[in-house]
Structure formats: C-alpha cells, structure tokens
N, C-alpha and C. Protein backbone atom coordinates (compact mmCIF):
# COMPACT_ATOMS: atom_id res chain seq x y z
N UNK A 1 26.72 18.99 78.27
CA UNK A 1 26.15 17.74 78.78
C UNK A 1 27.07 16.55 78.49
N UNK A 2 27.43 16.41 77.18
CA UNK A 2 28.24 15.37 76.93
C UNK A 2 30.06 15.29 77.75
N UNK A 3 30.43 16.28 78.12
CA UNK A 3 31.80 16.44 78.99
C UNK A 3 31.17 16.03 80.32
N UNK A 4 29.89 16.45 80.84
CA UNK A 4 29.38 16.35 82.15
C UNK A 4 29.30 15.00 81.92
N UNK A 5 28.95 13.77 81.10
CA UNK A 5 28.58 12.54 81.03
C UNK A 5 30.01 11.77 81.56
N UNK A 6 30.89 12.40 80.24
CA UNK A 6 32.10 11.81 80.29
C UNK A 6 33.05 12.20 81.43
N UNK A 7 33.34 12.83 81.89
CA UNK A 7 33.52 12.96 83.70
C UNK A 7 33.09 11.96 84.60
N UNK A 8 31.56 12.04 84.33
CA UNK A 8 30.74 11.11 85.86
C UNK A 8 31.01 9.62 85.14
N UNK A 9 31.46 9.25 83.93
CA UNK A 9 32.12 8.47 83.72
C UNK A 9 33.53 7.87 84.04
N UNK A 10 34.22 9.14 83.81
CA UNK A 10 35.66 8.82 84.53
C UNK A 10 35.63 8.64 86.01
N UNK A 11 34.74 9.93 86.71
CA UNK A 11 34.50 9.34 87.86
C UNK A 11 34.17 7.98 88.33
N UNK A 12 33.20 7.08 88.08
CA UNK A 12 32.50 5.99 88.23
C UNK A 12 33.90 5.22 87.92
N UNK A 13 35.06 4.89 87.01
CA UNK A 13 35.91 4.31 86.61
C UNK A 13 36.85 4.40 87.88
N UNK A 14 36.93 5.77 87.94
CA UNK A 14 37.92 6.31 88.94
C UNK A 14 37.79 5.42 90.36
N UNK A 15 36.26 5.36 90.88
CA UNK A 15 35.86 4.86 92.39
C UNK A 15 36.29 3.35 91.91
N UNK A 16 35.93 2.64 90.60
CA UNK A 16 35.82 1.48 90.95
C UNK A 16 37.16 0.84 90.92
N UNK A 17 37.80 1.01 90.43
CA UNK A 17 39.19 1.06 90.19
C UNK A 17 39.78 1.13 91.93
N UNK A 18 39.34 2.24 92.13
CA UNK A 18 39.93 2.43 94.07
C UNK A 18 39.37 1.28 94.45
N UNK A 19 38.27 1.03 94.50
CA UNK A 19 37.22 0.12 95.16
C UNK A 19 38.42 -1.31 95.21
N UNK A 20 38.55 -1.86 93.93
CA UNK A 20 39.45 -2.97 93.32
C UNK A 20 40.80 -3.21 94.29
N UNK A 21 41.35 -1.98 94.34
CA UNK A 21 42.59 -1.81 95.38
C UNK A 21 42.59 -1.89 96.01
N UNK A 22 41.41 -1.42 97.25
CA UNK A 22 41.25 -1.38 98.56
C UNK A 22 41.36 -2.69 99.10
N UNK A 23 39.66 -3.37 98.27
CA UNK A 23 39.62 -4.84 98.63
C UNK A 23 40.76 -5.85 98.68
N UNK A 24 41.54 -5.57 97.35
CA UNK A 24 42.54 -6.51 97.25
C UNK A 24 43.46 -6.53 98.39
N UNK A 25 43.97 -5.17 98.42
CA UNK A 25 45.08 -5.15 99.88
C UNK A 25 44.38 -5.03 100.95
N UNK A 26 43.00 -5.15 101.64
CA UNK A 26 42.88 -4.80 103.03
C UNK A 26 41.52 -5.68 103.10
N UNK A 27 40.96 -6.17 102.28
CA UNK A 27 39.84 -6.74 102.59
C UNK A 27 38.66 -5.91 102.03
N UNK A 28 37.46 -6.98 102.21
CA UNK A 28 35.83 -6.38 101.66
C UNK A 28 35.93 -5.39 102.93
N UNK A 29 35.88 -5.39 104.06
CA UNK A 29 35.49 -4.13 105.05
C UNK A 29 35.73 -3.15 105.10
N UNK A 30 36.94 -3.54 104.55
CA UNK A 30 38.09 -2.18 104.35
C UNK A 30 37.11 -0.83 103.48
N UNK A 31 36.95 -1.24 102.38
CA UNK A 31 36.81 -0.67 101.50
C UNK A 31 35.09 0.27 101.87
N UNK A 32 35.10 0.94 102.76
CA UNK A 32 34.20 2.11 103.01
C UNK A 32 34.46 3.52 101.92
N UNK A 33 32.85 3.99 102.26
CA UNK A 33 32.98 5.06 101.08
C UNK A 33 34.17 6.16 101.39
N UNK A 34 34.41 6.69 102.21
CA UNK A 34 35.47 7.43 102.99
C UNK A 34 36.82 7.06 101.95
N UNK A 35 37.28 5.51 102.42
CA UNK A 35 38.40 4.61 102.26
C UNK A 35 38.74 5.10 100.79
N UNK A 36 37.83 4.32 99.83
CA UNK A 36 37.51 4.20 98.75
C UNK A 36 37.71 5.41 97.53
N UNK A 37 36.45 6.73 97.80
CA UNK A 37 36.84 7.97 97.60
C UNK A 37 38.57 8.62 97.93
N UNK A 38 38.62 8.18 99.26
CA UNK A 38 40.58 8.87 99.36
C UNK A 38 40.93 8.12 98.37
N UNK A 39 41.02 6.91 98.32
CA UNK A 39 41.90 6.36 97.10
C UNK A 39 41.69 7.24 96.17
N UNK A 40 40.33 7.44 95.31
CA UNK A 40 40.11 7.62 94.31
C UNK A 40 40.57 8.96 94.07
N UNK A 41 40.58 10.05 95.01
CA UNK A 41 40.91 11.67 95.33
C UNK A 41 39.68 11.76 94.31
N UNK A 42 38.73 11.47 95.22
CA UNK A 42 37.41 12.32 94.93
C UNK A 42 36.46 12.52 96.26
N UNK A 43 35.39 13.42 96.14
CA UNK A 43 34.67 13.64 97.20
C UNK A 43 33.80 12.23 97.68
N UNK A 44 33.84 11.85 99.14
CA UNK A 44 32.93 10.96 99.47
C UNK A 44 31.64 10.74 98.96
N UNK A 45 30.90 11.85 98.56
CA UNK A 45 29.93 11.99 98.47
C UNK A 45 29.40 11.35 96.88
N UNK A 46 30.52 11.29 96.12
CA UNK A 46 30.40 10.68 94.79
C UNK A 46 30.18 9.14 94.83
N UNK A 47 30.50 8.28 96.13
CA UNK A 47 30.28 6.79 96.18
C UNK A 47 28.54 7.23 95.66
N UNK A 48 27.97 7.20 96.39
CA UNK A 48 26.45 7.44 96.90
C UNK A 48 26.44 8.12 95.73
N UNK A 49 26.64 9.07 94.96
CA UNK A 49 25.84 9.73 94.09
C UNK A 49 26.06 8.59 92.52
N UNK A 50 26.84 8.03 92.36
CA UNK A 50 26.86 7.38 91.16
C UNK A 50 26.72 5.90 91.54
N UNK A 51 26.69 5.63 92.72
CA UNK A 51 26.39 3.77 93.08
C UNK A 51 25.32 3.91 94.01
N UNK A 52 24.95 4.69 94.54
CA UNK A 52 23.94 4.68 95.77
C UNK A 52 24.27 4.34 96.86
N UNK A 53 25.21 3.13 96.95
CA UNK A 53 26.06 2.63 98.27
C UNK A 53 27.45 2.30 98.19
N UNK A 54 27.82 2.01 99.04
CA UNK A 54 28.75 1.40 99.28
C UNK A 54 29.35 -0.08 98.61
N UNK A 55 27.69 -0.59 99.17
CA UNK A 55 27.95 -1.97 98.78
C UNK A 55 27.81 -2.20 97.49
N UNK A 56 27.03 -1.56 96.50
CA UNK A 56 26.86 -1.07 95.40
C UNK A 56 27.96 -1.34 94.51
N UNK A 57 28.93 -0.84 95.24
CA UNK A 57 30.50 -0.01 94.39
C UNK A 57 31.11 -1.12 94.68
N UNK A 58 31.04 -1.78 95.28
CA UNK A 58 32.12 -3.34 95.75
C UNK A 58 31.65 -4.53 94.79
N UNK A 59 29.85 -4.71 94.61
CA UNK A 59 29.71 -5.02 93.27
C UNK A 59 29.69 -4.60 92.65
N UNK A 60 30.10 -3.86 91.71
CA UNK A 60 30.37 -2.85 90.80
C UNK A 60 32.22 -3.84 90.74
N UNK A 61 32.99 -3.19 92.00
CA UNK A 61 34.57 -4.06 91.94
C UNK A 61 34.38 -5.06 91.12
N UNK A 62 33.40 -6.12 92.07
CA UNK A 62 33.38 -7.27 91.52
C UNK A 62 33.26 -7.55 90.08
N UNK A 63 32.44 -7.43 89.94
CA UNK A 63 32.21 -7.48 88.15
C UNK A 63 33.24 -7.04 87.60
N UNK A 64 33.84 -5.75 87.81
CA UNK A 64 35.14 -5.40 87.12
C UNK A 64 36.23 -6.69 87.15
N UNK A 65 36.35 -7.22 88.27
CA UNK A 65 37.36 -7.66 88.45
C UNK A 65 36.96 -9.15 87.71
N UNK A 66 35.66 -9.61 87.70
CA UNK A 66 35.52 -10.80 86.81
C UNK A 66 35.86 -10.30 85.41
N UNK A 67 35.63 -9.31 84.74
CA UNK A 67 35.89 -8.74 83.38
C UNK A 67 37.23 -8.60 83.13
N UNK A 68 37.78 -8.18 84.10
CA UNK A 68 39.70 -7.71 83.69
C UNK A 68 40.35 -9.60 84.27
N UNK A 69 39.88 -10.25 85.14
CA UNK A 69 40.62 -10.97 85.19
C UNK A 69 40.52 -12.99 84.41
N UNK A 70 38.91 -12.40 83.73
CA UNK A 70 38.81 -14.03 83.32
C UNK A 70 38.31 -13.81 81.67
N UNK A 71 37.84 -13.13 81.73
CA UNK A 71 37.23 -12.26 80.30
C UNK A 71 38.29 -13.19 79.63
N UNK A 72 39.30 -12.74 79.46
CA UNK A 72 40.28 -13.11 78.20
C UNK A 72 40.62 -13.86 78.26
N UNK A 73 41.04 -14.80 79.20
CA UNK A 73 41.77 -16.42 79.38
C UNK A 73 40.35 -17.24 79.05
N UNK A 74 39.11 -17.08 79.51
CA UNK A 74 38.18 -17.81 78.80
C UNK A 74 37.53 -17.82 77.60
N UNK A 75 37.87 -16.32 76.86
CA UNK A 75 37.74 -16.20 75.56
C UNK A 75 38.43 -16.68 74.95
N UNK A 76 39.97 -16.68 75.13
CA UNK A 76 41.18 -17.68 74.61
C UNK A 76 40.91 -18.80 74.68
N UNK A 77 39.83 -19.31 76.13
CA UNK A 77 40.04 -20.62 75.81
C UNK A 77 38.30 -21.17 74.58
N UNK A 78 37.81 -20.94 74.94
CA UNK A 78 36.52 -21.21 73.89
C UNK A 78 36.73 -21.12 72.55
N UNK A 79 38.06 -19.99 72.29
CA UNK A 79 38.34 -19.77 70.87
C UNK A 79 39.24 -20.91 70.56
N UNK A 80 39.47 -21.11 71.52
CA UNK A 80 40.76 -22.38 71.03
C UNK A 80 40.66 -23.40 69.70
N UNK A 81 41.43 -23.48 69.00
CA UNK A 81 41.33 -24.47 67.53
C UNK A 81 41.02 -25.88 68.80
N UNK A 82 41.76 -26.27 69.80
CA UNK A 82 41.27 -27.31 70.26
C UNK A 82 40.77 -27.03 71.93
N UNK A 83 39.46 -27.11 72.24
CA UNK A 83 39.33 -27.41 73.39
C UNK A 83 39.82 -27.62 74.73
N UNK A 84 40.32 -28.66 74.62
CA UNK A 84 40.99 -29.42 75.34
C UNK A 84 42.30 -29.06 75.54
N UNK A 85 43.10 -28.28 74.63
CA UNK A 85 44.31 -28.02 74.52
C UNK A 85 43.97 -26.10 75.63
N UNK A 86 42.72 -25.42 75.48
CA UNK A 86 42.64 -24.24 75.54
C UNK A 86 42.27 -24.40 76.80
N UNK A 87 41.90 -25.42 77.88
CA UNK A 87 41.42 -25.75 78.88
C UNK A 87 42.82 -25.66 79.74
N UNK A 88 43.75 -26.73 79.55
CA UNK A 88 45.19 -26.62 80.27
C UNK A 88 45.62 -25.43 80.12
N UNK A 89 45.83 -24.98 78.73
CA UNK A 89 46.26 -23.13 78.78
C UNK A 89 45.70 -22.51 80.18
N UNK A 90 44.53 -22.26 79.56
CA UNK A 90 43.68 -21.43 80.48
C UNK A 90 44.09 -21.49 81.84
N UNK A 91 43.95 -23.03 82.08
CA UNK A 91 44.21 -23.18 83.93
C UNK A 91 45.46 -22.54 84.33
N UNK A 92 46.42 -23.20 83.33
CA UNK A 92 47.88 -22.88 83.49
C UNK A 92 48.16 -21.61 84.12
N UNK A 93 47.58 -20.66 82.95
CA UNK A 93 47.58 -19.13 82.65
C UNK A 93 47.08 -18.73 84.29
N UNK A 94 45.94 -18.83 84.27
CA UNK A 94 45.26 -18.19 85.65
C UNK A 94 45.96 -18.45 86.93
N UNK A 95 46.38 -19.85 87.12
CA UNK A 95 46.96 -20.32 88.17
C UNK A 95 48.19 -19.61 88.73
N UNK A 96 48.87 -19.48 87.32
CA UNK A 96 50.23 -18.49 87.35
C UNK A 96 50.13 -17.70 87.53
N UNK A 97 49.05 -16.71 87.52
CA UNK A 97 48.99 -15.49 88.25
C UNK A 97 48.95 -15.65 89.69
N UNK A 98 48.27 -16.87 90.65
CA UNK A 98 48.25 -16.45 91.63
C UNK A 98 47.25 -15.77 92.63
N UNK A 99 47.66 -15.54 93.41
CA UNK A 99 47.34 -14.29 94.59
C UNK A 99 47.64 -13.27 94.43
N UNK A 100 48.39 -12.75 93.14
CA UNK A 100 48.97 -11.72 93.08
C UNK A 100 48.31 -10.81 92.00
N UNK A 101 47.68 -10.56 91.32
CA UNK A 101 46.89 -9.81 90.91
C UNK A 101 45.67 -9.31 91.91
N UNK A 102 45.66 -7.83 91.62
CA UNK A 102 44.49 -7.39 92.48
C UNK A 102 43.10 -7.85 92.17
N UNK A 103 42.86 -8.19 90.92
CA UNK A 103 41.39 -8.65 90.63
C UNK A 103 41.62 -9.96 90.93
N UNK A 104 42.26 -11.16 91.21
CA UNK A 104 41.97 -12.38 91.64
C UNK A 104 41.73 -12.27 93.18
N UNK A 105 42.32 -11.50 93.65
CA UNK A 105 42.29 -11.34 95.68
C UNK A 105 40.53 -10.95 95.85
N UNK A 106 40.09 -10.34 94.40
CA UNK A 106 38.76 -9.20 94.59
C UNK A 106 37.84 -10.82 94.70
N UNK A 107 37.97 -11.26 93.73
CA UNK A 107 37.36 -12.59 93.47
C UNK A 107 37.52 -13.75 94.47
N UNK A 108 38.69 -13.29 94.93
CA UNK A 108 38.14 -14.54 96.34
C UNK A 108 37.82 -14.18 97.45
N UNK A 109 37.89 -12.45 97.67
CA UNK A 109 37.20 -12.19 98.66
C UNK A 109 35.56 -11.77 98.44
N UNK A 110 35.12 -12.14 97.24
CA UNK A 110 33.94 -11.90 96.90
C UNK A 110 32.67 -13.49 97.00
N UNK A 111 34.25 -14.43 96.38
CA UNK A 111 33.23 -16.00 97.08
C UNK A 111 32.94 -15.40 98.56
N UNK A 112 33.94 -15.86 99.14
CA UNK A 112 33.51 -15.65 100.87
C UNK A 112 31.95 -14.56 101.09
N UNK A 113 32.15 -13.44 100.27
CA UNK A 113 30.97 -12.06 100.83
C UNK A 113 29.70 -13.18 100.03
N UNK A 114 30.02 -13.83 98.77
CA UNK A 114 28.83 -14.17 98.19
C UNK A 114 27.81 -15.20 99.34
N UNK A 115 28.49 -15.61 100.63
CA UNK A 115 28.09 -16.79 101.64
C UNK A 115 26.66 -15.49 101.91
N UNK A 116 27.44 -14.32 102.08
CA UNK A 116 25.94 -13.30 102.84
C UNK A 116 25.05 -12.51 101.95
N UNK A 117 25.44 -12.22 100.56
CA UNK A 117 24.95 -11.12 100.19
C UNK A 117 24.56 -11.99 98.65
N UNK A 118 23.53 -11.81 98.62
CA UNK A 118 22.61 -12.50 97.60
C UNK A 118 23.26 -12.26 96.20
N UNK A 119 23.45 -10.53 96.53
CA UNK A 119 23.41 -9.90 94.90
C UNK A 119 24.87 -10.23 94.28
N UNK A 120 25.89 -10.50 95.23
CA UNK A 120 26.90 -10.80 94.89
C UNK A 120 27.21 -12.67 94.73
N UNK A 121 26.08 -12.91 95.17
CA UNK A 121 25.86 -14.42 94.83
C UNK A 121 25.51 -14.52 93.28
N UNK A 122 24.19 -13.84 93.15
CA UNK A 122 23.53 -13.87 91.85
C UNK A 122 24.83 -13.11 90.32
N UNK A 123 25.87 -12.81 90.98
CA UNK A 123 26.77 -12.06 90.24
C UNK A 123 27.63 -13.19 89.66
N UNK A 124 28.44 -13.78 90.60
CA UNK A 124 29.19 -14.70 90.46
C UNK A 124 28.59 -15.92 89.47
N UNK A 125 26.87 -15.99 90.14
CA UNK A 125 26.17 -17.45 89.16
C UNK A 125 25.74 -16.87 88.06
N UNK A 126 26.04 -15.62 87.45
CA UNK A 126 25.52 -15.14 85.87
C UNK A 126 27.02 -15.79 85.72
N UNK A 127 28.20 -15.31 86.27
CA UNK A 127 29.58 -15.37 85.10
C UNK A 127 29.31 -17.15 85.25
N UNK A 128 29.12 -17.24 85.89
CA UNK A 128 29.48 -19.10 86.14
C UNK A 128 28.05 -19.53 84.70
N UNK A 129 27.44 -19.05 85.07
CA UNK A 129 26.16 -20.00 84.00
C UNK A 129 26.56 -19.47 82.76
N UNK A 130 26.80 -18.37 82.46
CA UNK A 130 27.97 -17.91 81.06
C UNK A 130 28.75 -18.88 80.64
N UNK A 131 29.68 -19.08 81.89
CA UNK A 131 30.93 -19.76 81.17
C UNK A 131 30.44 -21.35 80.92
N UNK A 132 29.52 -21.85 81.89
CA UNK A 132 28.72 -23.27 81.18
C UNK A 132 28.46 -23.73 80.12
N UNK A 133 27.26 -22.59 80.02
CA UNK A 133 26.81 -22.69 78.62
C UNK A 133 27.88 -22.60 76.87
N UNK A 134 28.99 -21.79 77.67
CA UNK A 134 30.04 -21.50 76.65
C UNK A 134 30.78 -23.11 76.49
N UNK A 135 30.94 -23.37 77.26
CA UNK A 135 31.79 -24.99 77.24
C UNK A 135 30.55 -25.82 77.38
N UNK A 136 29.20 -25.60 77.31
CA UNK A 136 28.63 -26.80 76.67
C UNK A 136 28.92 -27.10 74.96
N UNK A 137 28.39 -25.33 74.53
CA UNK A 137 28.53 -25.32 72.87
C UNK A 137 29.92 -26.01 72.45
N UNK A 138 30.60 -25.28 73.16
CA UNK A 138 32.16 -25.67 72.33
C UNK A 138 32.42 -27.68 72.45
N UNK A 139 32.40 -28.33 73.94
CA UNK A 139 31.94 -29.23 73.89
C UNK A 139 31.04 -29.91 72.83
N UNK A 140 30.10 -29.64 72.58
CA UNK A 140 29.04 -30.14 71.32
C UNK A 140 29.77 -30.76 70.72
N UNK A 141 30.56 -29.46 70.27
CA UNK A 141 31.31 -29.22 68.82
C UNK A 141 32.43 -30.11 68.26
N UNK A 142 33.01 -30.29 69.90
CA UNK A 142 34.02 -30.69 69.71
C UNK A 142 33.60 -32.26 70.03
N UNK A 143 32.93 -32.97 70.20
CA UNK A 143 32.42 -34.18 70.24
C UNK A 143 31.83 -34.47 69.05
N UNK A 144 31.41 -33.69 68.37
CA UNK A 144 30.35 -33.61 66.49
C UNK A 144 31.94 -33.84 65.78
N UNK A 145 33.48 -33.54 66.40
CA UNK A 145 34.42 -33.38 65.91
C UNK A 145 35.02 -34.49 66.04
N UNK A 146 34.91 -35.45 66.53
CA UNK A 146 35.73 -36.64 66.86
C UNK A 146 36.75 -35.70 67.85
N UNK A 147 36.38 -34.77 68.76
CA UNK A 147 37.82 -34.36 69.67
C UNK A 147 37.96 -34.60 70.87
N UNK A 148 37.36 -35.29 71.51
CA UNK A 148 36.37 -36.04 72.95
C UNK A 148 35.84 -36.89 72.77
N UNK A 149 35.41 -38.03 73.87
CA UNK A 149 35.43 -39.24 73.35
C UNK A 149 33.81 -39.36 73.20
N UNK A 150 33.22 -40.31 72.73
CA UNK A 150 32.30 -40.12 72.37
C UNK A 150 30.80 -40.33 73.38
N UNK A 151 31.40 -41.21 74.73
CA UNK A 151 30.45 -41.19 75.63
C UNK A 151 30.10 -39.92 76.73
N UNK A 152 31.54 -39.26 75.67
CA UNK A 152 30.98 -37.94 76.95
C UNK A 152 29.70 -36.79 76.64
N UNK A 153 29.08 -36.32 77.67
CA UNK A 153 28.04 -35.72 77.84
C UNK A 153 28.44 -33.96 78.12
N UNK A 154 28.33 -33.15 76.97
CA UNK A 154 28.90 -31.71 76.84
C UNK A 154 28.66 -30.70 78.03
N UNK A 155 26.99 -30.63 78.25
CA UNK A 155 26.70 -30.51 79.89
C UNK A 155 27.59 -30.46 81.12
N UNK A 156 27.34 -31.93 80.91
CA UNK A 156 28.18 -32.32 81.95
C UNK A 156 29.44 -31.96 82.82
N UNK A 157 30.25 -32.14 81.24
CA UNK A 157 31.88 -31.92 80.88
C UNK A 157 31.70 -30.22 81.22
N UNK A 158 31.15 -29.17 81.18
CA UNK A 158 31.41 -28.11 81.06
C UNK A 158 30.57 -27.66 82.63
N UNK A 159 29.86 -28.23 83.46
CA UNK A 159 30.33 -28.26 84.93
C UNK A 159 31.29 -28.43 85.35
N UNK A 160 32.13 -29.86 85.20
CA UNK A 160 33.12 -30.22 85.66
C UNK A 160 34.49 -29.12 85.17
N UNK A 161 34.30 -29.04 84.14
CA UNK A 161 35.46 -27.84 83.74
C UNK A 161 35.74 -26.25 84.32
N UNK A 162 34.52 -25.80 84.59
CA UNK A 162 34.43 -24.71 85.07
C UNK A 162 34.51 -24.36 86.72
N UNK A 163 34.06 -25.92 87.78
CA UNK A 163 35.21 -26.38 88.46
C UNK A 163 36.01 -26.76 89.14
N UNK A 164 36.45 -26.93 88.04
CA UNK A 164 38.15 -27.77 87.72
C UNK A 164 38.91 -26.13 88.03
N UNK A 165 38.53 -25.12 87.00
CA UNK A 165 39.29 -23.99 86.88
C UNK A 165 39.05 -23.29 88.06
N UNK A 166 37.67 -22.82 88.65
CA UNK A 166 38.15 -22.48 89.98
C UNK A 166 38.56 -23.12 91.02
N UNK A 167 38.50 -24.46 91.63
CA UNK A 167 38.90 -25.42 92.47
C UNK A 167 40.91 -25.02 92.10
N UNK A 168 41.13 -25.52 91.25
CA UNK A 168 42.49 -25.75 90.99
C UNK A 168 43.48 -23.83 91.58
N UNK A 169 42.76 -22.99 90.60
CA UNK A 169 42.79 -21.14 91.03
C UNK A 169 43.18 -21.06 92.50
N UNK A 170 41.96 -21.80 93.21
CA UNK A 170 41.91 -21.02 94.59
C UNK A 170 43.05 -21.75 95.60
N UNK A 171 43.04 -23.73 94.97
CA UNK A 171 44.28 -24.60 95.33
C UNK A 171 45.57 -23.93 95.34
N UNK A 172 45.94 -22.73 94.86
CA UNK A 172 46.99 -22.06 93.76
C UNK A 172 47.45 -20.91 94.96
N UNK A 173 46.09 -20.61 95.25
CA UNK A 173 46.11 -19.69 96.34
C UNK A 173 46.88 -19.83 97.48
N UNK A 174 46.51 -21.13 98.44
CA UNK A 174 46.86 -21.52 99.32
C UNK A 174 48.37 -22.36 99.37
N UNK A 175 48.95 -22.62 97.62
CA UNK A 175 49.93 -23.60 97.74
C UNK A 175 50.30 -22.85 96.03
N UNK A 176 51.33 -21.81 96.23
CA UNK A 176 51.73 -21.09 94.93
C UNK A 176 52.54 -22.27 94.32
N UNK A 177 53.09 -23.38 95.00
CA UNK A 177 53.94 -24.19 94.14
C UNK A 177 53.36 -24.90 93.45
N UNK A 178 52.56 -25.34 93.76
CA UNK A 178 50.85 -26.32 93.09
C UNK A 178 51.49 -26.01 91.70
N UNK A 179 51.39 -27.55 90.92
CA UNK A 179 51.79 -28.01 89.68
C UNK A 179 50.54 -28.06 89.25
N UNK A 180 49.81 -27.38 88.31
CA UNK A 180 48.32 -27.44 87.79
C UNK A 180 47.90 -27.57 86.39
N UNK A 181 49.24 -27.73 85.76
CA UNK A 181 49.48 -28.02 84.38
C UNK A 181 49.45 -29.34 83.94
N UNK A 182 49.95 -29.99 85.14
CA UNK A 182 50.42 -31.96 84.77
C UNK A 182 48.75 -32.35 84.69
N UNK A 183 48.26 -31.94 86.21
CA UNK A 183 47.04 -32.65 86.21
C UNK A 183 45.69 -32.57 85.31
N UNK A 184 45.81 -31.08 84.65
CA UNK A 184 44.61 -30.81 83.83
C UNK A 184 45.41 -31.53 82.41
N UNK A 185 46.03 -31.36 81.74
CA UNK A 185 46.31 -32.20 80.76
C UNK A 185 46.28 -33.88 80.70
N UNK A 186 46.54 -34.43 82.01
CA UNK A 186 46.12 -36.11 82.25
C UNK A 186 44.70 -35.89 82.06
N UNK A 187 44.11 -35.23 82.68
CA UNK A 187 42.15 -35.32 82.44
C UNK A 187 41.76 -34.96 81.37
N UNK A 188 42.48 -33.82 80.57
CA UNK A 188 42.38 -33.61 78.75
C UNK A 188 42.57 -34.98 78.41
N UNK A 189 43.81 -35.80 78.32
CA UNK A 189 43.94 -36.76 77.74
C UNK A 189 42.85 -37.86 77.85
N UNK A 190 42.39 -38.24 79.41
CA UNK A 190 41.31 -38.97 79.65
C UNK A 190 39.88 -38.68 79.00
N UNK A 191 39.94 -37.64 78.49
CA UNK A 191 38.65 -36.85 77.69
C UNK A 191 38.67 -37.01 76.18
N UNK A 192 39.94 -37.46 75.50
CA UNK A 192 40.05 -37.37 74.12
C UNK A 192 39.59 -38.64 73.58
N UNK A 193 39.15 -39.27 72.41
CA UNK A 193 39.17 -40.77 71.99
C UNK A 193 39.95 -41.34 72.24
N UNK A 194 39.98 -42.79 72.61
CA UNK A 194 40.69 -43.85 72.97
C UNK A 194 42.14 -43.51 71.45
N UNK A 195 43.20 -43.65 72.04
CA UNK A 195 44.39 -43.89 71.07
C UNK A 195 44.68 -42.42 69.81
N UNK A 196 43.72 -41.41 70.23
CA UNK A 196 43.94 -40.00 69.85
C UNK A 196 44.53 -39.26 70.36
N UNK A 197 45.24 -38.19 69.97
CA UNK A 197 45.93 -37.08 70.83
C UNK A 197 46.36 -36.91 72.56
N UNK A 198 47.00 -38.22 72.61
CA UNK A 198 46.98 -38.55 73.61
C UNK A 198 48.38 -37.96 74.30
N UNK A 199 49.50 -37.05 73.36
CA UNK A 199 50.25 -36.04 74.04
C UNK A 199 49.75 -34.31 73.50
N UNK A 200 48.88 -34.71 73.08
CA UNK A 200 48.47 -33.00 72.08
C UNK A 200 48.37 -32.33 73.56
N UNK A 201 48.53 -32.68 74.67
CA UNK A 201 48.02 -31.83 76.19
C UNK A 201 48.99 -31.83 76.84
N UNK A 202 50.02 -32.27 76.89
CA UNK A 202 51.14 -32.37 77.74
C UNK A 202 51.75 -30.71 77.29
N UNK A 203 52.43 -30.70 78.23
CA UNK A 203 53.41 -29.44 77.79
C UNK A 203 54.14 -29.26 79.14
C-alpha cells in the first residue's frame, strides 16, 4: 500500500509538472489531458483518475507554480531584517526573471483564465490575501520600529505593496528592459521617516 501511495504520488507530481510546461510554452488550451499525460509518459487516463479533470490539473499547475515561483522571494522578503529594503529585493529578484521562467508564463496565463473560472479566481485571492495579511504584520512592526513613517497605515501599505509587485512583474513582461529597481526604492524611501535611511534602498 505504501509504494502504491508513493507512485500515485510521483504520478500526481509527474502530470503536474507536464501540466506547468505545457501551459507555459503553448498556452491554458493547450494543455488537454491527452497533451499533458504525453508530456508526462503516462496513461491519459491518470489526468481523471488523480484530478478528476482536466481543469482540475491546470489548478493544481497553478498553485504549483504560485509555490515554486513566489514562495521564496516573499518569504525572503517578510523575513527581511528591514522591510523596506526586502520589498526592492523582492521586486528586483522577480522582475529579473521575467517571462522566462515556466511558472511565471503559468501565472500570467492564469490571471487572464481567472477573468472565467471562479476557482482559479478564488486561488489567486487566497495567495493575494496571504501575502496582505503578511505585509500588514510585518508593516505593524516595522512602524512600532520607527522604520516607516509614522502616518502610514500597515493595511493599507500592504495593498499597495502587493500591487506594486505584481503591476511592476507583469510591466516586466511586456518591456524586459523596464528598470524596476530605481522606482521601488524612491517609494521605500518615500515610506521611511522624514531624514532616515534615506539611501538604505538605493542599490
């Protein structure tokens, strides 16, 4: 039983993984159970038996591809000794990847699917209300810190940040030369106390 688990495990890894590829190079349509399975060199019949659908397995992509591609640049940045300093990283970081990672192509062809398909709506607004709530706390914190200025509102600031990071990402998309480092560090700086760390963001 336990080898039988760990199989329909590798399997399930195996499809979603194909799933990830497909989308990225050919589009959400592309990626049929047929499509998907060849990638994976497994039987068609395994979409449906471990996702039920099709569409299933594309959210299923999705999520993967929010996990492998933001997971860690937003954990880096929340962990950050400074905020504000982990915010420009972050953007920096992501931006520089591009169009060119397969899980960022998954993610912007998943805004567009999220216009029709609820569940992939409701997918995208868990990671988004996650990452809010994560840059409200840290925000708090960092305002209880003297590290932001003091009329700002943590809430607030951690809408606008979250985005800032996809707005600027998808800008990145359409214009790989896009300088996205200058501008998020001028708005760090505009965020810090008057006459504080007012190059701690430049880089």
């Amino acid at each position: 039983m336990a080898v039988a688990r760990a199989r329909g495990g590798d399997t399930r890894r195996q499809l979603i993984r194909a799933a990830v590829a497909v989308i990225a190079e050919d589009g959400w349509a592309a990626a049929t159970s047929r499509v998907v399975a060849g990638r994976a060199g497994v039987n068609n019949a395994l979409v449906h038996y471990h996702f039920g659908s099709i569409d299933a397995l594309r959210r299923a992509a999705v999520w993967h591809a929010i996990e492998a591609e933001l997971a860690g640049p937003m954990a880096a940045m929340i962990d950050a000794d400074d905020l504000l300093e982990g915010i420009v990283d972050a953007v920096a970081g992501l931006a520089g990847e591009g169009a060119g990672s397969p899980g960022s192509r998954v993610l912007a062809e998943a805004l567009v699917q999220s216009m029709r398909d609820s569940e992939i709506r409701d997918c995208l607004a868990r990671a988004l209300h996650t990452l809010r709530e994560l840059l409200t706390s840290r925000f708090t914190q960092e305002l209880e810190a003297g590290r932001v200025r003091r009329d700002a509102d943590p809430a607030t600031l951690a809408v606008v940040v979250a985005a800032l990071i996809d707005g600027l990402v998808l800008h990145v998309f359409a214009d790989p030369a896009l300088d996205v480092r200058s501008p998020t560090a001028a708005l760090a700086r505009l965020l810090r106390p008057p006459g504080t760390g007012a190059d701690e963001t430049e880089g």
